[in-house]
Protein backbone atom coordinates (compact mmCIF):
# COMPACT_ATOMS: atom_id res chain seq x y z
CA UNK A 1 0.00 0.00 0.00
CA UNK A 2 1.26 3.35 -0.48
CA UNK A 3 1.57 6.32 1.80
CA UNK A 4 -1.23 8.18 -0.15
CA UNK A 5 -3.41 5.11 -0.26
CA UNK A 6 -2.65 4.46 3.19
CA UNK A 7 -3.89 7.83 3.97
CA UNK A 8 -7.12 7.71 2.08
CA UNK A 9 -7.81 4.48 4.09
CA UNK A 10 -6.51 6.05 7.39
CA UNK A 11 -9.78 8.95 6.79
CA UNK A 12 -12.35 5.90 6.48
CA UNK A 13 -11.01 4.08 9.44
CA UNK A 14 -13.31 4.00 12.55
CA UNK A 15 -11.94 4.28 15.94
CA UNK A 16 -14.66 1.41 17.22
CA UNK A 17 -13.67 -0.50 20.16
CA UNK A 18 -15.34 -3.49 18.70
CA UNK A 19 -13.22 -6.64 19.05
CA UNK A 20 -15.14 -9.07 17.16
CA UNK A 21 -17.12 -9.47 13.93
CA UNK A 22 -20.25 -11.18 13.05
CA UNK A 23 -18.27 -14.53 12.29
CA UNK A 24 -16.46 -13.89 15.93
CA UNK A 25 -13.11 -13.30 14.20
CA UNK A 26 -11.16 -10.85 16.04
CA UNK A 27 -11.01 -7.20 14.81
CA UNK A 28 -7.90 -4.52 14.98
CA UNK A 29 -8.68 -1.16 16.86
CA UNK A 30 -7.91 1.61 14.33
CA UNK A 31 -6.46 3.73 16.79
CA UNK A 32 -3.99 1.27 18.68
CA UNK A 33 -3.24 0.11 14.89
CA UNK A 34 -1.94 3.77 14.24
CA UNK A 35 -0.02 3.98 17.84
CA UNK A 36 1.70 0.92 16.84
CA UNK A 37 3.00 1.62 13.11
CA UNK A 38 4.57 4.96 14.99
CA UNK A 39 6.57 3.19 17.00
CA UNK A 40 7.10 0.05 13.95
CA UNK A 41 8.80 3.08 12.15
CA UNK A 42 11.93 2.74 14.76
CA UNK A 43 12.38 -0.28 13.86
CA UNK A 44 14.77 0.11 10.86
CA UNK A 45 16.40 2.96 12.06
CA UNK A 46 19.33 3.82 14.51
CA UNK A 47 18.39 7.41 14.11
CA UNK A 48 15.98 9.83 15.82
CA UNK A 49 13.43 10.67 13.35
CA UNK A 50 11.35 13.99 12.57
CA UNK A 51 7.40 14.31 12.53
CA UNK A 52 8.11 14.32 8.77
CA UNK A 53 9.92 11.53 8.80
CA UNK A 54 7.39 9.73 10.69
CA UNK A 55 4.99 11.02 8.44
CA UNK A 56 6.47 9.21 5.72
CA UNK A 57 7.36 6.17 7.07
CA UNK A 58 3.98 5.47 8.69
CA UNK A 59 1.65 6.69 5.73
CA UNK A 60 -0.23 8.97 8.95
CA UNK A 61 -1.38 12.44 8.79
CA UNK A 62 0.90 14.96 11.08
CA UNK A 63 -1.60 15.73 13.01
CA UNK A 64 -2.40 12.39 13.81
CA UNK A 65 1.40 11.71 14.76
CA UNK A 66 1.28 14.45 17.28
CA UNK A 67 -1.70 13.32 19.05
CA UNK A 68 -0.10 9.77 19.26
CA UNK A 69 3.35 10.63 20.07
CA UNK A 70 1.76 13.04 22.61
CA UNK A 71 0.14 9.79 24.68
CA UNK A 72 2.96 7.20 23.90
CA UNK A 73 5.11 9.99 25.50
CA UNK A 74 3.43 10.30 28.18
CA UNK A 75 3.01 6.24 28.98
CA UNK A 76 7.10 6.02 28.41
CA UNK A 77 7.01 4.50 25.30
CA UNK A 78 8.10 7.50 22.68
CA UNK A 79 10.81 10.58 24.29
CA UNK A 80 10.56 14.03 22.04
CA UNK A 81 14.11 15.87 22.19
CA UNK A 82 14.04 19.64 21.71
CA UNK A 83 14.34 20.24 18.45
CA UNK A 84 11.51 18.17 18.04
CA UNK A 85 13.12 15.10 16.80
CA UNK A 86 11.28 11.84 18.34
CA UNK A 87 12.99 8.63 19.24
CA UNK A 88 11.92 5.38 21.25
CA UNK A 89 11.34 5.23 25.18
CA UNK A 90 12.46 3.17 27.66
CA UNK A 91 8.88 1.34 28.14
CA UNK A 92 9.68 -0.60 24.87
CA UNK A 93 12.87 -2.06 26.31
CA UNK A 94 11.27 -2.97 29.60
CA UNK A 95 9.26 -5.14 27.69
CA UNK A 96 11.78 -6.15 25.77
CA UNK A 97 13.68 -7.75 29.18
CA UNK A 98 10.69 -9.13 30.54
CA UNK A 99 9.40 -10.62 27.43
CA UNK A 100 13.43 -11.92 27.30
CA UNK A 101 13.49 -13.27 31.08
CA UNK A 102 10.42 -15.33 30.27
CA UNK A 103 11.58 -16.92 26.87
CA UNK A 104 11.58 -20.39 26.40
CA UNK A 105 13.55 -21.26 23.30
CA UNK A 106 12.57 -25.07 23.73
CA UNK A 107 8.87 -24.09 23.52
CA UNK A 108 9.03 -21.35 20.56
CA UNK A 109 11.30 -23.44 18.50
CA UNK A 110 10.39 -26.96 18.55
CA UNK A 111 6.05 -25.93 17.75
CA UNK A 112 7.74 -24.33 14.10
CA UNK A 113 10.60 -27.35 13.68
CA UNK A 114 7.39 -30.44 13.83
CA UNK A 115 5.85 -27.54 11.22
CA UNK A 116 8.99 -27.54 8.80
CA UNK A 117 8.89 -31.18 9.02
CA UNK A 118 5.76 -31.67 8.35
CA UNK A 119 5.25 -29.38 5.38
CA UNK A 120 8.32 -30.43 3.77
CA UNK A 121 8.59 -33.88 4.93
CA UNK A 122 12.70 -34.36 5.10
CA UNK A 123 14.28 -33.54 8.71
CA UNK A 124 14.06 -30.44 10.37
CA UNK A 125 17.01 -28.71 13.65
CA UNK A 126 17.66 -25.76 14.94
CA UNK A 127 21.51 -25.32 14.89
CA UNK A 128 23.79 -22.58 17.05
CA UNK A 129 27.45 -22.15 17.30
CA UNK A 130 29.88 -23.52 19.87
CA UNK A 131 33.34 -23.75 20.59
CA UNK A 132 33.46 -23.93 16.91
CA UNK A 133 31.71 -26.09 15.66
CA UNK A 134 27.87 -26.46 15.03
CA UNK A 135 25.90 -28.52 17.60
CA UNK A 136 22.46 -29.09 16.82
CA UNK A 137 19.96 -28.01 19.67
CA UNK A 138 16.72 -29.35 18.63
CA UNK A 139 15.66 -31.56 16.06
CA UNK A 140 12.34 -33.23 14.16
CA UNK A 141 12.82 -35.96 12.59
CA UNK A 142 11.30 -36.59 8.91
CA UNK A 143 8.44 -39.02 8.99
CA UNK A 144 9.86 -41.29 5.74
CA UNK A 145 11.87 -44.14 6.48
CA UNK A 146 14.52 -42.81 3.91
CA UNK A 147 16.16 -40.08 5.83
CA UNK A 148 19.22 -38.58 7.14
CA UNK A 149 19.68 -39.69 11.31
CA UNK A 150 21.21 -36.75 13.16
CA UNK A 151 20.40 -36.03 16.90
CA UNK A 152 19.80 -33.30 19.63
CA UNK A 153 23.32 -33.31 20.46
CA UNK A 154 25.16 -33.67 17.63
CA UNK A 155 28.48 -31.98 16.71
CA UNK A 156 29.42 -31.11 12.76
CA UNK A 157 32.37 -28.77 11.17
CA UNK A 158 31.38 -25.29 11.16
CA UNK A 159 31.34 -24.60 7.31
CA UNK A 160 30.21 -27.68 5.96
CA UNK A 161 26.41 -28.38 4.74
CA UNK A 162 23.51 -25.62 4.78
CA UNK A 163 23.22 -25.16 8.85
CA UNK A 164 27.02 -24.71 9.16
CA UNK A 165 27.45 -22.75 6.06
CA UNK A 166 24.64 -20.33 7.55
CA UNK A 167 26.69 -20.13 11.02
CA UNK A 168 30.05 -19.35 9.01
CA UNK A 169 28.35 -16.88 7.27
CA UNK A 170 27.07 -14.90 9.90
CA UNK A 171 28.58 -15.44 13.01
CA UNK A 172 30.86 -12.65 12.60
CA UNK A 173 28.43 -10.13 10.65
CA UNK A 174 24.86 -10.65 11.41
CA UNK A 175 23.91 -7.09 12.42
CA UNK A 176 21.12 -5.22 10.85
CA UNK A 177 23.60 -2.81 9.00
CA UNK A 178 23.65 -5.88 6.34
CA UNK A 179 21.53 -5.44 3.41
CA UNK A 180 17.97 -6.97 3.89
CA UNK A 181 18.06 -10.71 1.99
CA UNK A 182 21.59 -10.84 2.17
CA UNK A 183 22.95 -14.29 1.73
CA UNK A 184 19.75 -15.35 3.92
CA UNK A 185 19.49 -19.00 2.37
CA UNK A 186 22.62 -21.78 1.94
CA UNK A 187 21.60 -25.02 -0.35
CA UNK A 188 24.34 -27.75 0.49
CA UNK A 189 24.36 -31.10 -1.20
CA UNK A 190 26.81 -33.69 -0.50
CA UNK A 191 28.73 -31.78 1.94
CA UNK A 192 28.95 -33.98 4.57
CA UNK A 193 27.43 -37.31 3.64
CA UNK A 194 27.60 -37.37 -0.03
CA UNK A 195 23.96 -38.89 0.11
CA UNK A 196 22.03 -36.05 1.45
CA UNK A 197 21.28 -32.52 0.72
CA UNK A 198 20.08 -29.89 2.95
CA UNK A 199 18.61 -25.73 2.95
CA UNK A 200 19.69 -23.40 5.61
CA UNK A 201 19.09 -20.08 6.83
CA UNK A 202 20.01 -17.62 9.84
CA UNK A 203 17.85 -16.96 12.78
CA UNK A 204 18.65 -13.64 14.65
CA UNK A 205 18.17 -12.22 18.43
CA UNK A 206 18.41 -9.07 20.02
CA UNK A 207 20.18 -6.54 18.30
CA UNK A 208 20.69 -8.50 14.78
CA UNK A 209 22.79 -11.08 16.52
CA UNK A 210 23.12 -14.56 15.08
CA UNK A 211 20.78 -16.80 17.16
CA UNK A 212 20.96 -20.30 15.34
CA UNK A 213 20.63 -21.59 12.25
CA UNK A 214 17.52 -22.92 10.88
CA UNK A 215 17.87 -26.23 8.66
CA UNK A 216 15.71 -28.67 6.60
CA UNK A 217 17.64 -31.82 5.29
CA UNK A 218 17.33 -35.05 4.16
CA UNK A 219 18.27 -37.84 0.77
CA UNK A 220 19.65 -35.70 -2.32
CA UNK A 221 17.36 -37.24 -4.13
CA UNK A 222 14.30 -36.10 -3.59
CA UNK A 223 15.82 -32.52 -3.04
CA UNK A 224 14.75 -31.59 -6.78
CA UNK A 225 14.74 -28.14 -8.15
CA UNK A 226 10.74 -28.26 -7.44
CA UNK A 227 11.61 -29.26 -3.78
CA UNK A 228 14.44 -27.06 -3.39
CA UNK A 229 11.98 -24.13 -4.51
CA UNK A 230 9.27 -25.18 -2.19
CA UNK A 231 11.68 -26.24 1.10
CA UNK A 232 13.59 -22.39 0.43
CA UNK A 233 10.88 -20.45 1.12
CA UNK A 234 9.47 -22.52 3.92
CA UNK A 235 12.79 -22.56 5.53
CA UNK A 236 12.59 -18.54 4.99
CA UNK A 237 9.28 -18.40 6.37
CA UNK A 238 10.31 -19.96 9.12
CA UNK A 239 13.36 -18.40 10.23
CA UNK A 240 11.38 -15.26 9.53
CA UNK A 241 8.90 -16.30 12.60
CA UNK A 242 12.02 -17.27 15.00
CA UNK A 243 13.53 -14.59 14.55
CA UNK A 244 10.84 -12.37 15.00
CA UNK A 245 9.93 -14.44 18.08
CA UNK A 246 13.30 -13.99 19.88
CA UNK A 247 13.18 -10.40 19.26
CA UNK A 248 15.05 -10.16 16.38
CA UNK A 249 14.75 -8.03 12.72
CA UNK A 250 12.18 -10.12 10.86
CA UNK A 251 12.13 -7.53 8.40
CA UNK A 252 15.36 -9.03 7.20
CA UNK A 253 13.67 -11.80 5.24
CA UNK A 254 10.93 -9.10 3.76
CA UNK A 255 12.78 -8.56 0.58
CA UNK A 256 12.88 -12.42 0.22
CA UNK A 257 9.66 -13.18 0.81
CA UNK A 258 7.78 -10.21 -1.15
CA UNK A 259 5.41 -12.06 -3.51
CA UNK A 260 6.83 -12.36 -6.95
CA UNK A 261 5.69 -10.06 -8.92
């Protein structure tokens, strides 16, 4: 949508309360909607930005900015410097540690790895770096009875197959100031067992850091270029959602997943 659309949509927009519709699906407030694209706008910049600037990123009238920034201001979550410029609160990043303190990686990851596995049907782990080399932290395995047999556990060279081709890749350089769809995806056949094939791609934390590395494998075989197609983008998809689970920059895999035009 663009900014003038956006705005032409923003005027017809009522600011109803109303949380459900007549098939009890849930509906969006307008209002809260607006509040949160404001402070959305931060997210892709290490700069304060102007009421202009917000203006433009957000697709919202300036008037409607001010009355927003006005109340997130006053709840913590927006500060306004003197010449006007606004930047994020603290409020934000006291969610940010509580929503941290209470993470359980076992229970966010393993829900989208049994996913993976079963939309692609080959193997799917979760992969991080240590003392270098890649151990594999969780795993699903594929339902066929042809597949490759790696555990929770596991140790393999950093560098070698999709997962430790991702973890090379990024280990040293995963912060935001990368260009968006960067290198995001790693297809590895043979590798490591000459046999198998595998797709790979990074999951990021706090701050842009490397978090894991996201991994569907299994035989070579049926890893065709129709396979390869479909596993890629559900391996994107899905290191998409982890990452913006552990409070990382989903946005990253935007560019990648934009629908083909």
């Amino acid at each position: 949508m663009t900014v003038r659309e956006k705005r032409e949509s923003q005027s017809k927009k009522a600011v109803s309360v109303d949380v459900s519709d007549q098939d009890g699906g849930a509906k969006t407030v307008a209002a809260v909607e607006r509040a949160l694209d404001v402070l959305d706008a931060f997210l892709t910049t290490r700069e304060t930005l102007s009421l202009a600037e917000l203006a433009e990123r957000t697709g919202l009238y300036k008037s409607t900015i001010l009355r927003l920034t006005q109340t997130l201001a006053a709840r913590g979550y927006i500060l306004r410097h003197a010449d006007g410029a606004y930047q994020v609160g603290a409020k934000p990043f006291r969610l940010g540690a509580h929503y941290q303190r209470n993470l359980r990686p076992r229970e966010l990851i393993m829900p989208v790895l049994e996913r993976l596995s079963d939309e692609t049907g080959e193997s799917a782990s979760f992969n991080i770096v240590q003392d270098n080399v890649r151990v594999v932290l969780f795993r699903v395995d594929s339902k066929q009875i042809i597949r490759d047999h790696l555990y929770a556990g596991d140790v393999r060279p950093m560098g070698l197959g999709s997962a430790g081709r991702v973890l090379t890749t990024f280990a040293a350089g995963a912060r935001t100031d990368r260009p968006a769809g960067d290198n995001l995806l790693a297809v590895a056949v043979g590798e490591i067992e000459k046999d198998m094939a595998g797709i790979g791609a990074p999951v990021f934390g706090l701050d842009g850091d490397l978090a894991g590395a996201l991994s569907v494998s299994g035989p070579r075989f049926r890893f065709t270029p129709e396979a390869v197609q479909l596993i890629s983008r559900k391996v994107l998809e899905a290191a998409a959602e982890l990452t913006q689970g552990l409070g990382g920059p989903a946005e990253r895999f935007d560019a990648v997943l934009a629908p083909q035009q």
